[in-house]
Protein backbone atom coordinates (compact mmCIF):
# COMPACT_ATOMS: atom_id res chain seq x y z
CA UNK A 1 0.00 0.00 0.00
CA UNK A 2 3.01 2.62 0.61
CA UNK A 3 3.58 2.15 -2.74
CA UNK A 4 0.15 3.78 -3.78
CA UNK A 5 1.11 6.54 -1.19
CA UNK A 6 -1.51 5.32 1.79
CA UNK A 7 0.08 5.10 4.75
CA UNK A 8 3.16 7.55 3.33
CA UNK A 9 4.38 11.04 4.50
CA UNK A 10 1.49 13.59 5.18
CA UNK A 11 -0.51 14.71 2.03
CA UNK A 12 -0.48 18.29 0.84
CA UNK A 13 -2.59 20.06 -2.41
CA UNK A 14 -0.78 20.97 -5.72
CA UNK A 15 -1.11 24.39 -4.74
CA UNK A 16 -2.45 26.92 -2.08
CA UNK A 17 -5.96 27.85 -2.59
CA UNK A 18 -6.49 31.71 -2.38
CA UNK A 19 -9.43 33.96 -2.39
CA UNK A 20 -9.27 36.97 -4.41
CA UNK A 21 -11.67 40.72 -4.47
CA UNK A 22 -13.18 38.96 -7.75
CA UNK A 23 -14.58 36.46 -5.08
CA UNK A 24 -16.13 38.71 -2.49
CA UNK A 25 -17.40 40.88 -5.40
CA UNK A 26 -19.19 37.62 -6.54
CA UNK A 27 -20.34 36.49 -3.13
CA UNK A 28 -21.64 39.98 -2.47
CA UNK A 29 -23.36 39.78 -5.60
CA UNK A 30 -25.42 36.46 -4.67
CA UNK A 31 -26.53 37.97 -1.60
CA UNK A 32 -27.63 41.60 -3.57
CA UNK A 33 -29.69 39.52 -5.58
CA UNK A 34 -31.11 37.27 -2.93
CA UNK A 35 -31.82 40.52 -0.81
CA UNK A 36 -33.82 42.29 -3.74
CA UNK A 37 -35.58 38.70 -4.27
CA UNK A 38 -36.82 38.81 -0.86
CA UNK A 39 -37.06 42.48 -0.92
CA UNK A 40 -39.49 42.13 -3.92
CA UNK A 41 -41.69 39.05 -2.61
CA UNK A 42 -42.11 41.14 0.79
CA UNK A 43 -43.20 43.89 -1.25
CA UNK A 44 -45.82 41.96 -3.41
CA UNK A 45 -47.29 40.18 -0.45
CA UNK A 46 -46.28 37.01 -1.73
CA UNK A 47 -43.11 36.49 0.98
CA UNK A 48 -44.31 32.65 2.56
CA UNK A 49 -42.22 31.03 4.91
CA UNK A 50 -42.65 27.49 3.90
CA UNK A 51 -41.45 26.05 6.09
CA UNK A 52 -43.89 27.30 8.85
CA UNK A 53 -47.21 25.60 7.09
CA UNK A 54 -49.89 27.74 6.17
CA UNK A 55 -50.28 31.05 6.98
């Protein structure tokens, strides 16, 4: 099996993963459009918890 590499030295990824502005801009993005989504359903008078049955 050491020959397969279980059981070998400790394993480590091919390279370092970083986060970069282009990510928070994207993450910040999702929750803009989740927030006007809600926003907009709130609005209408359509905002339903489902997950609280029938209101």
């Amino acid at each position: 099996m050491e020959a397969r590499g279980f059981g070998g030295a400790q394993r480590t990824w091919a390279r370092q993963a970083t986060f970069s502005r282009l990510d928070a801009w994207v993450v910040l993005g999702g929750l803009l459009i989740a927030a006007t989504a809600m926003a907009a359903a709130i609005g209408a008078g359509t905002w339903n918890m489902v997950f609280l049955g029938q209101q």
